[in-house]
C-alpha atoms as a PDB file:
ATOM      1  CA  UNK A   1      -5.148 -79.181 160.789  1.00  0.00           C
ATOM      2  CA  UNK A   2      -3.857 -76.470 158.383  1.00  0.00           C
ATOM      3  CA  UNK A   3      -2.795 -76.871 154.662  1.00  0.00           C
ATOM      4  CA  UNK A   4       0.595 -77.325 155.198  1.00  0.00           C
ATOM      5  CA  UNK A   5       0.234 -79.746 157.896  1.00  0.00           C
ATOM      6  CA  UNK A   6      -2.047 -81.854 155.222  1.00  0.00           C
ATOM      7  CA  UNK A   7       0.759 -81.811 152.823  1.00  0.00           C
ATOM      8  CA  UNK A   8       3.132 -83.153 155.544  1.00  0.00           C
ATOM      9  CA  UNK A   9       0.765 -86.377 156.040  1.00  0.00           C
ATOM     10  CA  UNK A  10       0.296 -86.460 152.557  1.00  0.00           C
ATOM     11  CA  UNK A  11       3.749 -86.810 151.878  1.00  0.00           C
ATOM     12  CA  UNK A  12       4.422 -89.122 154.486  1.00  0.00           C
ATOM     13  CA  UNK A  13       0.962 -91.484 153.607  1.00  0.00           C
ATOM     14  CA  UNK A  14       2.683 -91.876 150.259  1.00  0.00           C
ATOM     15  CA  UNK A  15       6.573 -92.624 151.058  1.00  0.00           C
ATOM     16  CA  UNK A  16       5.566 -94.727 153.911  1.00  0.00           C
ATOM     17  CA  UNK A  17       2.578 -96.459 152.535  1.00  0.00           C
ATOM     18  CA  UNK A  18       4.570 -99.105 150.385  1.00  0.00           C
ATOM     19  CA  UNK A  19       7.831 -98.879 151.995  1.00  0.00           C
ATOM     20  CA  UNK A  20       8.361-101.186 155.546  1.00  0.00           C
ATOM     21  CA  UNK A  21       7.697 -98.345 157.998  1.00  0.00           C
ATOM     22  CA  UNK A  22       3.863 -98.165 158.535  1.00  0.00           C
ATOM     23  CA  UNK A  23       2.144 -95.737 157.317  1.00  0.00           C
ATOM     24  CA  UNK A  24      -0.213 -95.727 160.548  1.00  0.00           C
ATOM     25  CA  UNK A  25       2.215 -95.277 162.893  1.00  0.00           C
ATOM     26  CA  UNK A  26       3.958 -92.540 161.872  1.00  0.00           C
ATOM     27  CA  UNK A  27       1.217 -90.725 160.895  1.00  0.00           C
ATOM     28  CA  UNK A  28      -0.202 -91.573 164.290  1.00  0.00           C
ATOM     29  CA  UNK A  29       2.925 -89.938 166.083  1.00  0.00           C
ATOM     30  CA  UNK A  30       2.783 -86.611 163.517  1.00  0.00           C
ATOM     31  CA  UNK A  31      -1.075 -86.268 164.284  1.00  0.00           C
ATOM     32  CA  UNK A  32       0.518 -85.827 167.894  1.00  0.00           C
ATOM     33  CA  UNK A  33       3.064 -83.780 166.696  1.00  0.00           C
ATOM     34  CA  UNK A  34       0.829 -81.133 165.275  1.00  0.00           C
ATOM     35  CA  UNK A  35      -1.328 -81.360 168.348  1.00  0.00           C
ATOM     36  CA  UNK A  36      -4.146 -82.527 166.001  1.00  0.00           C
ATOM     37  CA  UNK A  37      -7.222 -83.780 167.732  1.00  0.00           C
ATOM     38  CA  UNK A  38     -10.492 -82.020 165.858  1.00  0.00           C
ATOM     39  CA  UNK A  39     -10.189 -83.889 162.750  1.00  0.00           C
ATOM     40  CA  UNK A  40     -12.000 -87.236 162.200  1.00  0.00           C
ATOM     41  CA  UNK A  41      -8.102 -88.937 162.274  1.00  0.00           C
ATOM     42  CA  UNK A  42      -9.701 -92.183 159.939  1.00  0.00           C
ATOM     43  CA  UNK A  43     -11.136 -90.125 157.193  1.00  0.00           C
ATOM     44  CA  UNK A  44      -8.431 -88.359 156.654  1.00  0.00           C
ATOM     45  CA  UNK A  45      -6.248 -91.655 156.968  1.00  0.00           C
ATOM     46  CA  UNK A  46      -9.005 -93.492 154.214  1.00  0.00           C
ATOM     47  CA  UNK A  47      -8.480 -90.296 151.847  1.00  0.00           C
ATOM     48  CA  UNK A  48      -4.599 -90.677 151.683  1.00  0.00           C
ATOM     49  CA  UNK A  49      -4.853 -94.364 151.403  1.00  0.00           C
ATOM     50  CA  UNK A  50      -7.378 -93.282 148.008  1.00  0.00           C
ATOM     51  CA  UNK A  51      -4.266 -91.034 147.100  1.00  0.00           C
ATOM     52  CA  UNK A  52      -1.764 -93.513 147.448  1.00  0.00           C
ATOM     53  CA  UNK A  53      -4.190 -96.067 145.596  1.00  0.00           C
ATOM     54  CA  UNK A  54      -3.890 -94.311 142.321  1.00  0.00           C
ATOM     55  CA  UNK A  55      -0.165 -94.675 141.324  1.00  0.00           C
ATOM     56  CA  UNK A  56      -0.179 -98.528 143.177  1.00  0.00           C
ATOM     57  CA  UNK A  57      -3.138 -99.040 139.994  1.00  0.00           C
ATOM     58  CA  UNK A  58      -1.373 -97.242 137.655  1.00  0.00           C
ATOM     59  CA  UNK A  59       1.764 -98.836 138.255  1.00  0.00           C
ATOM     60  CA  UNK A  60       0.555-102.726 137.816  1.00  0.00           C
ATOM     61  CA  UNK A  61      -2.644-101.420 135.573  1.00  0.00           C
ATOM     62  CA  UNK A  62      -2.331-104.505 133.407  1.00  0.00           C
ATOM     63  CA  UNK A  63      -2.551-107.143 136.279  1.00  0.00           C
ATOM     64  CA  UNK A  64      -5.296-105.160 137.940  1.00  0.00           C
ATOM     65  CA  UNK A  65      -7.042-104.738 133.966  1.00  0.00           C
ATOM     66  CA  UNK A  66      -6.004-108.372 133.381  1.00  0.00           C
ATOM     67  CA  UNK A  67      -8.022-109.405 136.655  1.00  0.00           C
ATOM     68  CA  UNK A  68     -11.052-107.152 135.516  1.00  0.00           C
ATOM     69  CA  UNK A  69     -11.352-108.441 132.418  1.00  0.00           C
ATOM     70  CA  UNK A  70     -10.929-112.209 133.667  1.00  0.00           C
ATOM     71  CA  UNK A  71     -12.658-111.946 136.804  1.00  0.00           C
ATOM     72  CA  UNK A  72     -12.279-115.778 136.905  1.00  0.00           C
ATOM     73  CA  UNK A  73      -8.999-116.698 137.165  1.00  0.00           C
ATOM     74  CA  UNK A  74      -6.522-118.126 140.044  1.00  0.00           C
ATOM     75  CA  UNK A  75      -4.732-114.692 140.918  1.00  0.00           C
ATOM     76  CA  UNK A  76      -8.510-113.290 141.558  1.00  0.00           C
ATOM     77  CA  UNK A  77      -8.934-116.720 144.145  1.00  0.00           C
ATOM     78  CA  UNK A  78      -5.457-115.929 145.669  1.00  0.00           C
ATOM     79  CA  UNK A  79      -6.654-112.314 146.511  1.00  0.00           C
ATOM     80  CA  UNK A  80      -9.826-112.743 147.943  1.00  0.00           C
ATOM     81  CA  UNK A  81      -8.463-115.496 149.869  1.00  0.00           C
ATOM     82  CA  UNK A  82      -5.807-113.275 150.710  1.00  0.00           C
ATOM     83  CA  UNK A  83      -8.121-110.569 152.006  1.00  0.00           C
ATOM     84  CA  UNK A  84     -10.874-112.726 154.073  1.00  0.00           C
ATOM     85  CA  UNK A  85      -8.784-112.135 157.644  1.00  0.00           C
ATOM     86  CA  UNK A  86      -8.133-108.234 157.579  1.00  0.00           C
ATOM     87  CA  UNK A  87     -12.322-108.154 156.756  1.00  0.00           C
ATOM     88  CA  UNK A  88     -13.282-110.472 159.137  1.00  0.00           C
ATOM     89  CA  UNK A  89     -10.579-108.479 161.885  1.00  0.00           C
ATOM     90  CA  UNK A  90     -12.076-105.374 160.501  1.00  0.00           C
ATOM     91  CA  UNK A  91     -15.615-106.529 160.938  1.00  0.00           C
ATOM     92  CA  UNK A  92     -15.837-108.083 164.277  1.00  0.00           C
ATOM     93  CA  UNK A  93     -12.779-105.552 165.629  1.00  0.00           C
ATOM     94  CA  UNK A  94     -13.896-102.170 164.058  1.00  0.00           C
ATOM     95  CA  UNK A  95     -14.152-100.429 167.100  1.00  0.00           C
ATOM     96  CA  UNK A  96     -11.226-101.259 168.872  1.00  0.00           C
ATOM     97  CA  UNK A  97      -9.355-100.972 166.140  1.00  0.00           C
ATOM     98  CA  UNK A  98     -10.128 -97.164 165.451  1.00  0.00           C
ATOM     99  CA  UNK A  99      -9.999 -96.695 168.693  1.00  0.00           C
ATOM    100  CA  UNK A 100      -6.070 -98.073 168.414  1.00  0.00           C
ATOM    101  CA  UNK A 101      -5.627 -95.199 166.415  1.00  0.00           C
ATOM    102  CA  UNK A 102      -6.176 -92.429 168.728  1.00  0.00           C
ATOM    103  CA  UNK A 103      -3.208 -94.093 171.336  1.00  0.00           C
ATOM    104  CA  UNK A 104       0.320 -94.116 171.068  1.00  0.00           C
ATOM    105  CA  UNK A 105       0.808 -97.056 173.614  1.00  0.00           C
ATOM    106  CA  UNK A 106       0.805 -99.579 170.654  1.00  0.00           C
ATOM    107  CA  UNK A 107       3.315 -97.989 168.539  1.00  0.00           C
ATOM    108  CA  UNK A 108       6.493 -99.040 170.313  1.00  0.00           C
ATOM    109  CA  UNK A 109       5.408-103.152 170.490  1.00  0.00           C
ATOM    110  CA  UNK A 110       4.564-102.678 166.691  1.00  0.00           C
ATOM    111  CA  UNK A 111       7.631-100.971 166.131  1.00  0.00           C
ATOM    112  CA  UNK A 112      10.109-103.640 167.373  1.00  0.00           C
ATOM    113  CA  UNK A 113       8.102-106.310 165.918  1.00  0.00           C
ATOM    114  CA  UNK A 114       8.111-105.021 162.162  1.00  0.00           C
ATOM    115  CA  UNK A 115      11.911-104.571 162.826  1.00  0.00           C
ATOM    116  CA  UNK A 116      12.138-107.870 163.691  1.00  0.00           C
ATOM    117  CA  UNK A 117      10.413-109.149 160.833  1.00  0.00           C
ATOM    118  CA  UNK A 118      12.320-107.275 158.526  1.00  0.00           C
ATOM    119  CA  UNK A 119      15.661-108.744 159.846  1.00  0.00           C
ATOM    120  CA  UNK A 120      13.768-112.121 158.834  1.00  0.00           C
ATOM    121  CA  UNK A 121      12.823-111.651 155.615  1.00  0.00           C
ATOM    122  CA  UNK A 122      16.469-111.338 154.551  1.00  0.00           C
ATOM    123  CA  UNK A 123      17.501-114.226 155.972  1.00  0.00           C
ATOM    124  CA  UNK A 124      14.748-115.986 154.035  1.00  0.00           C
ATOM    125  CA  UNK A 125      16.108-118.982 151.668  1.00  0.00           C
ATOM    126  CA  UNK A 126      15.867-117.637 147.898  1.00  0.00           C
ATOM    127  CA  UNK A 127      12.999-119.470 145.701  1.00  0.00           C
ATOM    128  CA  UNK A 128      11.535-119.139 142.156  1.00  0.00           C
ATOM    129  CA  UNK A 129       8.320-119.821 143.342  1.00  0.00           C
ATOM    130  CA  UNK A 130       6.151-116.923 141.640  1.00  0.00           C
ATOM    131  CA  UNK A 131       2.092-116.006 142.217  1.00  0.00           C
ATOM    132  CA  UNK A 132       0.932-118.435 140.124  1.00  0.00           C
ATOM    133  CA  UNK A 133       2.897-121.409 141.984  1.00  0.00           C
ATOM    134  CA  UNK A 134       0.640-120.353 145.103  1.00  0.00           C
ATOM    135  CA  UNK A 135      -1.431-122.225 146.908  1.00  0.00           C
ATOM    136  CA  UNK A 136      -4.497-120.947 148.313  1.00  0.00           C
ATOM    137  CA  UNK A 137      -3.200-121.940 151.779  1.00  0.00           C
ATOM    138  CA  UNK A 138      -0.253-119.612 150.750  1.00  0.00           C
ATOM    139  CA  UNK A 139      -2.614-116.962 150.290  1.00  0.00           C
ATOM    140  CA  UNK A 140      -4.545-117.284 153.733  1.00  0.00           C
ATOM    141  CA  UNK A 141      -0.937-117.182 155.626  1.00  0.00           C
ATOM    142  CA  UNK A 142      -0.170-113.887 153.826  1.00  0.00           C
ATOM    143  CA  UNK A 143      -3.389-112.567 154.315  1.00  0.00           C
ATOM    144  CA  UNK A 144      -3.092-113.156 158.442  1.00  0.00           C
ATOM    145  CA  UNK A 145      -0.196-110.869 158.128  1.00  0.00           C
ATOM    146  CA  UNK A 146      -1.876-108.244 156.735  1.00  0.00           C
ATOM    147  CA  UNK A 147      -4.732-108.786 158.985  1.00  0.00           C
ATOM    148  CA  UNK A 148      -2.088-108.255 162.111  1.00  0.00           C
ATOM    149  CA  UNK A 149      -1.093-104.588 160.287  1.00  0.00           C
ATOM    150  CA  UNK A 150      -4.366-103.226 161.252  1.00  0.00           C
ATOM    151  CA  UNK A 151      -2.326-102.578 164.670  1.00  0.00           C
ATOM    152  CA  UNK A 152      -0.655 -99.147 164.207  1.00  0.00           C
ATOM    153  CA  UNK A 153       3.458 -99.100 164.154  1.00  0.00           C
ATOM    154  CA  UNK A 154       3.203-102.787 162.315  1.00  0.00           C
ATOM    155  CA  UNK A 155       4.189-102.547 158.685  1.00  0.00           C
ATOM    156  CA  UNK A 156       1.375-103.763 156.141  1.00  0.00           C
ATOM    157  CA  UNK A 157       3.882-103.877 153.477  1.00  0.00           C
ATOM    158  CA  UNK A 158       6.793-105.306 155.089  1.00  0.00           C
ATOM    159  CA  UNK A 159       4.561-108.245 156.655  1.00  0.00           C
ATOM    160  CA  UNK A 160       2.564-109.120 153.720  1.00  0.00           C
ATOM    161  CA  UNK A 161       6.276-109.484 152.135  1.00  0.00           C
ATOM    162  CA  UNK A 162       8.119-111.317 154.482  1.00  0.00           C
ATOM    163  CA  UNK A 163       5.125-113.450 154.929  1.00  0.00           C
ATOM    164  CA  UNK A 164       5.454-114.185 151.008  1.00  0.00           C
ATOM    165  CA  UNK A 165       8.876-114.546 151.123  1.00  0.00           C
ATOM    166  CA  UNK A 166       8.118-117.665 153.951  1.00  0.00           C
ATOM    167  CA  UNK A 167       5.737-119.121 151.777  1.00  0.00           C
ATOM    168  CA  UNK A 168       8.379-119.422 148.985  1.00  0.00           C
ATOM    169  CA  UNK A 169       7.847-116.504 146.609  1.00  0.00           C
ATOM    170  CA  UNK A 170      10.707-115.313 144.638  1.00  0.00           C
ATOM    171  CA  UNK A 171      11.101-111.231 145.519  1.00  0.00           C
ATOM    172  CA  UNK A 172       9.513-109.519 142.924  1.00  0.00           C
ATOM    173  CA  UNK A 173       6.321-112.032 143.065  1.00  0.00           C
ATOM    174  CA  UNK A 174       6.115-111.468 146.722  1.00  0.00           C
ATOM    175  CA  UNK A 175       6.468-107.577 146.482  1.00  0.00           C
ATOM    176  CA  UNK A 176       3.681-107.715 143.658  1.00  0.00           C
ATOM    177  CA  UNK A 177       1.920-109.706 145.650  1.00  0.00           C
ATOM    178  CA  UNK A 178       1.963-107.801 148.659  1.00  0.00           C
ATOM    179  CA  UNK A 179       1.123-104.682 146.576  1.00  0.00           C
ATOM    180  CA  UNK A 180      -1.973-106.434 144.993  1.00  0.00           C
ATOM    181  CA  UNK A 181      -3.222-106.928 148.036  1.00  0.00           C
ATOM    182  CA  UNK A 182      -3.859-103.573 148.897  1.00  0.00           C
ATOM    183  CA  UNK A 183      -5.760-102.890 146.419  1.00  0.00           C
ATOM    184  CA  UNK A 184      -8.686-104.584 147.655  1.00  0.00           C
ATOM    185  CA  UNK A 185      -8.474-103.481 150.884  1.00  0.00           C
ATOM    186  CA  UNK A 186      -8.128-100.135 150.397  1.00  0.00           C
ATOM    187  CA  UNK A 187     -11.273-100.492 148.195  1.00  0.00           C
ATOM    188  CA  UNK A 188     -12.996-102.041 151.383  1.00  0.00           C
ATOM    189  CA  UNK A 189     -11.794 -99.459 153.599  1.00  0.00           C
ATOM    190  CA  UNK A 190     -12.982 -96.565 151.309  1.00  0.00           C
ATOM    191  CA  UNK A 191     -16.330 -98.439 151.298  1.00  0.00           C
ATOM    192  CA  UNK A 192     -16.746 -98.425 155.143  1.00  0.00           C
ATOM    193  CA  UNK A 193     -16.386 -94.815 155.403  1.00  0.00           C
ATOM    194  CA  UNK A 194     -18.292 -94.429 152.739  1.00  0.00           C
ATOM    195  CA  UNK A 195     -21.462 -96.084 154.513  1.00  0.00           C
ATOM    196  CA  UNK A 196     -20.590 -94.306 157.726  1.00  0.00           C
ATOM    197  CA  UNK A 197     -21.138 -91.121 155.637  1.00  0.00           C
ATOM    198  CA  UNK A 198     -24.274 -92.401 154.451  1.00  0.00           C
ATOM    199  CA  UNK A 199     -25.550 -93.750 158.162  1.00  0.00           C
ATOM    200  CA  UNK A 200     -24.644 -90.048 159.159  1.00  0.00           C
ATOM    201  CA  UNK A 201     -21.551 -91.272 161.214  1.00  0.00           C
ATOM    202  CA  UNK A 202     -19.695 -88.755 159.760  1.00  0.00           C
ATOM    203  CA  UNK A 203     -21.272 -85.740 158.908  1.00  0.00           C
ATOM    204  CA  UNK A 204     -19.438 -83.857 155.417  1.00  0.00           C
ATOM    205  CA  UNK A 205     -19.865 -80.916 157.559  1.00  0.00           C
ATOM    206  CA  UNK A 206     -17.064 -81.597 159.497  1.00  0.00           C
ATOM    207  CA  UNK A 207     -14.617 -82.048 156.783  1.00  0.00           C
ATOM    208  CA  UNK A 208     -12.042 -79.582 155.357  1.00  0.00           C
ATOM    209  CA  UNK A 209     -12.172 -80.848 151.642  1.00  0.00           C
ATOM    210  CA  UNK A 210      -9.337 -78.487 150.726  1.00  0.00           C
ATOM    211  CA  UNK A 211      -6.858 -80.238 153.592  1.00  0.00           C
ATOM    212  CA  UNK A 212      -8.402 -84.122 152.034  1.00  0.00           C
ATOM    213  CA  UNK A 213      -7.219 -82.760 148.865  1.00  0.00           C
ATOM    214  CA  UNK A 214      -3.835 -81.693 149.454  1.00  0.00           C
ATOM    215  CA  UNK A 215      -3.373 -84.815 151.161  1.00  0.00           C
ATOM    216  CA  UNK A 216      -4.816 -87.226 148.926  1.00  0.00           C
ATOM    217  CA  UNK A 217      -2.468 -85.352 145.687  1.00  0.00           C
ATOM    218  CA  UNK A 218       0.769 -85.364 147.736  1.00  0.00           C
ATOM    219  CA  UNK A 219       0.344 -88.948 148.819  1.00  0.00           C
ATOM    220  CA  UNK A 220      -0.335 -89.708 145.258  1.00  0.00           C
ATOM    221  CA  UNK A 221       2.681 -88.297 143.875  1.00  0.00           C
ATOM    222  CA  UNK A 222       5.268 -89.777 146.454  1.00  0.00           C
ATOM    223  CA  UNK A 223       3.283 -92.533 146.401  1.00  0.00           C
ATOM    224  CA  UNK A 224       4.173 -93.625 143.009  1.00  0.00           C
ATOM    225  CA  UNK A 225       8.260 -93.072 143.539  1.00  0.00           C
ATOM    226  CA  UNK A 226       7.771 -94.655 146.923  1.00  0.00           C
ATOM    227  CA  UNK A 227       6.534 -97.947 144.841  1.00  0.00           C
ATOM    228  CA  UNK A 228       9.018 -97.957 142.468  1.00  0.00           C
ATOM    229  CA  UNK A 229      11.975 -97.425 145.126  1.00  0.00           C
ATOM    230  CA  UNK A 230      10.159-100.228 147.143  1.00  0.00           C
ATOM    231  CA  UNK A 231       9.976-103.125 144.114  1.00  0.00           C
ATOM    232  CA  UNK A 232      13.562-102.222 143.981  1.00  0.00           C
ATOM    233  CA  UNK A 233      14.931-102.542 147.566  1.00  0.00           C
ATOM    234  CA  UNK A 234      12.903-106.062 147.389  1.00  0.00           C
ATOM    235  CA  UNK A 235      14.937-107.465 144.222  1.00  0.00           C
ATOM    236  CA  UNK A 236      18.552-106.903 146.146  1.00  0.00           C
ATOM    237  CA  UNK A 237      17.152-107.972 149.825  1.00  0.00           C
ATOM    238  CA  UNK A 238      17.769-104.788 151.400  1.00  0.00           C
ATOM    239  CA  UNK A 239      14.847-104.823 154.019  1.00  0.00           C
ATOM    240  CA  UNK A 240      17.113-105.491 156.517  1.00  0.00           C
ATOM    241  CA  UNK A 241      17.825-101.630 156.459  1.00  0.00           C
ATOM    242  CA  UNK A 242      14.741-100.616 157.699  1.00  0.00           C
ATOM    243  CA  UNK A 243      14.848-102.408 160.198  1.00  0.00           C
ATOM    244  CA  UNK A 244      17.642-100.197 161.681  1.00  0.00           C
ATOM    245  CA  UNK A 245      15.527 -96.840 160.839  1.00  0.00           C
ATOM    246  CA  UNK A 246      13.112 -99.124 163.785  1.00  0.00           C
ATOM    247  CA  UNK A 247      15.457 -98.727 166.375  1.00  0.00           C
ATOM    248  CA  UNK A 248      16.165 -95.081 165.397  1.00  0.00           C
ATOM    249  CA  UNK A 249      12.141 -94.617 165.567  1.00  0.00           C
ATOM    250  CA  UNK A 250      11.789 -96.518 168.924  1.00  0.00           C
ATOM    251  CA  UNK A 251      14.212 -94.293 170.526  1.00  0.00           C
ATOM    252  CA  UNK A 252      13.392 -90.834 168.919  1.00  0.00           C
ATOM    253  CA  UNK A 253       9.587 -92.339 170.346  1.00  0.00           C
ATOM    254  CA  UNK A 254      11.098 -92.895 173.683  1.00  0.00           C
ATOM    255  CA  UNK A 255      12.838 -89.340 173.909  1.00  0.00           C
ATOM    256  CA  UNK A 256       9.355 -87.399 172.801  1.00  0.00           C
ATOM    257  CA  UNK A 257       6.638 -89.583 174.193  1.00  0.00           C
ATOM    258  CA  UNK A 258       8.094 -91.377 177.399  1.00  0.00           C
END
């Protein structure tokens, strides 16, 4: 991986992080692309998810500082309840799941099924129902959605929301939902490599640290316009659009990989 190639994933880590269109998958198919197959593919994919974790803080820094200064409060229940599946996936799966993302024969079945939950979602019957109307059983639904977007090509964000959406959220509490969920398990991700740094998993030798940080500053920056233009498209129940950039991506899949 060069510099500019870094930049590349950078800058699609932080459009496609919070936007329907999986961030995993497509930076699956552009690690193919650029013919990259030296790099340790998951530390590189943890250090643009720490990029794209900055603006998603800065841009709802009082619920996160509300949370951390309340610890003990219902939204705090909600999100740990929330993220219990993807850790127990990630725990008894870890394996299989990295090893998901060195293959490119899951990306089309998680492609067509993020499209098809997108056409869904706006369909969905409008509510007023916000985050503090939710039930914890509310949050354990949502959080099986985002455990199923550990599967590359299936959109965290656009699951997590449409899953919301089902349970009755109004828009803009399911989209800041969605996005508070990621918070946590980005933090758990970060963790895990963390330890497998310290267990000597991965050895710091084998990292470019000027290719993590061009990632990690690009996916930053378009991460925080990529949130903004996401809370957005939510409000006016536009999703439905990206669910026709999923056929476009199945085929232009097809054409290069099949």
């Amino acid at each position: 991986m060069n510099l500019i190639e870094a930049i590349v994933l950078g800058f699609i880590q932080g459009v496609s992080e919070f936007l329907p269109v999986s961030s995993s998958g497509h930076l699956l198919v552009f690690y193919h692309i650029f013919g990259i197959t030296t790099d340790d593919h998951l530390t590189f994919l943890i250090v643009l998810n720490m990029g794209s974790l900055l603006p998603l803080l800065w841009v709802f820094r009082r619920d996160v500082l509300a949370i951390a200064r309340r610890p003990r409060q219902k939204t705090t229940a909600l999100l740990a309840v929330a993220t219990l599946p993807l850790v127990t996936v990630t725990l008894f799966f870890q394996d299989f799941i990295e090893a998901m993302f060195h293959l490119m024969d899951f990306l089309p079945a998680g492609f067509v099924l993020t499209g098809v939950t997108l056409l869904l979602s706006d369909r969905l019957k409008k509510s007023d129902r916000t985050i503090e109307d939710m039930r914890l059983i509310d949050a354990a639904l949502i959080g099986l959605a985002q455990a199923a977007a550990v599967f590359p090509g299936i959109s965290r964000s656009g699951s997590t929301i449409t899953a919301s959406l089902a349970r009755g959220l109004d828009r803009e509490s399911a989209a800041k939902f969605s996005f508070l969920m990621s918070v946590p398990a980005a933090f758990g991700a970060i963790a895990l490599r963390v330890s497998h740094v310290a267990t000597g998993r991965i050895l710091l030798d084998d990292l470019n640290f000027a290719n993590l940080g061009a990632g990690f500053v690009t996916a930053a920056i378009t991460g925080y316009f990529s949130i903004n233009i996401m809370l957005a498209i939510v409000k006016k129940a536009k999703l439905k659009y990206f669910a026709l950039y999923y056929i476009f991506a199945l085929v232009v899949f097809i054409l290069l990989f099949l």
